[in-house]
C-alpha atoms as a PDB file:
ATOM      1  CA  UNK A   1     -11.116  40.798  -0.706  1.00  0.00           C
ATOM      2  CA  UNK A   2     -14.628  38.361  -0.606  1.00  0.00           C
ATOM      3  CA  UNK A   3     -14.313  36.427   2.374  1.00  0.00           C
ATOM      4  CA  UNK A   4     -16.754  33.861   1.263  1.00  0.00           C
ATOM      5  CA  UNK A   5     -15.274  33.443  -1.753  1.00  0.00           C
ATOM      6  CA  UNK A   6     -15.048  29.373  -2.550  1.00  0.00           C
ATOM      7  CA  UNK A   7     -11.200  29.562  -0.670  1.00  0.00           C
ATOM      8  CA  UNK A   8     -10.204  30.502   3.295  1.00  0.00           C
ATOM      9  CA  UNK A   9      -8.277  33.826   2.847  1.00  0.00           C
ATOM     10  CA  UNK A  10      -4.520  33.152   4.145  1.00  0.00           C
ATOM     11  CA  UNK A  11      -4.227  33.961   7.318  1.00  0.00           C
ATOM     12  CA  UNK A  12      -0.563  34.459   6.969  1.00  0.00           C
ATOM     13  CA  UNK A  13      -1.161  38.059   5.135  1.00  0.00           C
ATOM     14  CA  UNK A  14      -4.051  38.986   7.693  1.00  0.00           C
ATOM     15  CA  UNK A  15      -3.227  42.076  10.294  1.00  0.00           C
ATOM     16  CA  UNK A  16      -4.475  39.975  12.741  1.00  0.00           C
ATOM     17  CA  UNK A  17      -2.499  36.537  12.597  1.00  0.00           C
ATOM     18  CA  UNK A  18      -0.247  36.100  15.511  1.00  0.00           C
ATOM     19  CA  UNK A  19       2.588  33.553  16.372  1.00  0.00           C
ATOM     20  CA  UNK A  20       2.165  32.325  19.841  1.00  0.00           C
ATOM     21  CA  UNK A  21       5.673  31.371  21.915  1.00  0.00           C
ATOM     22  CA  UNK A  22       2.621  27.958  23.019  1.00  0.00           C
ATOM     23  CA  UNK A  23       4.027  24.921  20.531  1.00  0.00           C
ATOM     24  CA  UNK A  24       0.695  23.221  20.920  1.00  0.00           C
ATOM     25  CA  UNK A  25      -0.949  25.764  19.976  1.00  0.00           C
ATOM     26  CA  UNK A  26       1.243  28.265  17.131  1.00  0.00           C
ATOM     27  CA  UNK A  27      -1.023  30.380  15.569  1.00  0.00           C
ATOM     28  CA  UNK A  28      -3.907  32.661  17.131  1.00  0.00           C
ATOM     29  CA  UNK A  29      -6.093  35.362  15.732  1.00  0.00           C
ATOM     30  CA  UNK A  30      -6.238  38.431  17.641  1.00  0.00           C
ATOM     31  CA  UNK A  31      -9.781  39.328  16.453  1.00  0.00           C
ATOM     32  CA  UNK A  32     -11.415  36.006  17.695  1.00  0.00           C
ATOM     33  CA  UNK A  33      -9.288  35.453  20.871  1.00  0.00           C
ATOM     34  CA  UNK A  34      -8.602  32.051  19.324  1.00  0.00           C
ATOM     35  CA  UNK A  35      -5.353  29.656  19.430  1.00  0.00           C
ATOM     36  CA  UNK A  36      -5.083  26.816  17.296  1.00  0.00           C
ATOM     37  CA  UNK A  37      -2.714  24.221  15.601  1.00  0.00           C
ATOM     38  CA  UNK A  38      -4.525  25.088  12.107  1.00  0.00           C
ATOM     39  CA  UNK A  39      -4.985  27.827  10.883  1.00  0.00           C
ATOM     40  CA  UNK A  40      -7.364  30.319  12.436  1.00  0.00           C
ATOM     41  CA  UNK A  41      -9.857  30.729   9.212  1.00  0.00           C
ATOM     42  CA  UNK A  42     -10.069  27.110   8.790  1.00  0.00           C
ATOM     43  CA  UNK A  43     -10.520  26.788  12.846  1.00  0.00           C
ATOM     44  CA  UNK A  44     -13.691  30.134  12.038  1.00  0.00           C
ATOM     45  CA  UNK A  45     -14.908  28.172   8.865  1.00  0.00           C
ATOM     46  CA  UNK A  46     -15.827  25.329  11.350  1.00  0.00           C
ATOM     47  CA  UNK A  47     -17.197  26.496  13.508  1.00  0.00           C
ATOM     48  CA  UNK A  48     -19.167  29.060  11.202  1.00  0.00           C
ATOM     49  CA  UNK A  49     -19.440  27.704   7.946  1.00  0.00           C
ATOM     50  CA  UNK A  50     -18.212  31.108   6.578  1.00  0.00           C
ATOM     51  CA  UNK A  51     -14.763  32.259   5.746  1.00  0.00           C
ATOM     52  CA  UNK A  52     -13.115  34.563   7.959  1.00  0.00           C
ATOM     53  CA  UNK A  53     -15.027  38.024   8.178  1.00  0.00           C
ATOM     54  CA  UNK A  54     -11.910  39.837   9.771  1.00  0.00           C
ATOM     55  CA  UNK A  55      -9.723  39.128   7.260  1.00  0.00           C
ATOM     56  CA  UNK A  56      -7.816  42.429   6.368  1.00  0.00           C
ATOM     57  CA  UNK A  57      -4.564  42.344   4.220  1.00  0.00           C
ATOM     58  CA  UNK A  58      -1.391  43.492   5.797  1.00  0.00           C
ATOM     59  CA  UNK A  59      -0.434  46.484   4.683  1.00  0.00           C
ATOM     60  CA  UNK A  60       2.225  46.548   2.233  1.00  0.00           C
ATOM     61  CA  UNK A  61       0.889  43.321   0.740  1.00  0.00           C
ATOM     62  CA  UNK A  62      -1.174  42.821  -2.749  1.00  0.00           C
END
């Protein structure tokens, strides 16, 4: 999948998206070493200006 595509790839079908047990901060990416309240592309497009470039599909997914 293009990672700079136009749209953020959805983190919720990436091998590397994590729920956290912290409520302030529910979703982390275990590539970056990053916890967040957004989502962790749209937290790696900020800072970056690029789409996520450790996106990877979980297996089992299309």
């Amino acid at each position: 999948m293009p990672t700079n595509s136009g749209r953020a790839p959805n983190c919720l079908q990436c091998s590397n998206f994590r729920v956290t047990w912290d409520a302030d901060y529910p979703r982390s990416c275990s590539v970056f070493g990053i916890k967040t309240r957004l989502m962790p592309s749209a937290e790696v497009f900020a800072a970056t200006g690029l789409h996520c470039p450790a996106f990877e599909l979980k297996p089992g997914l299309k």
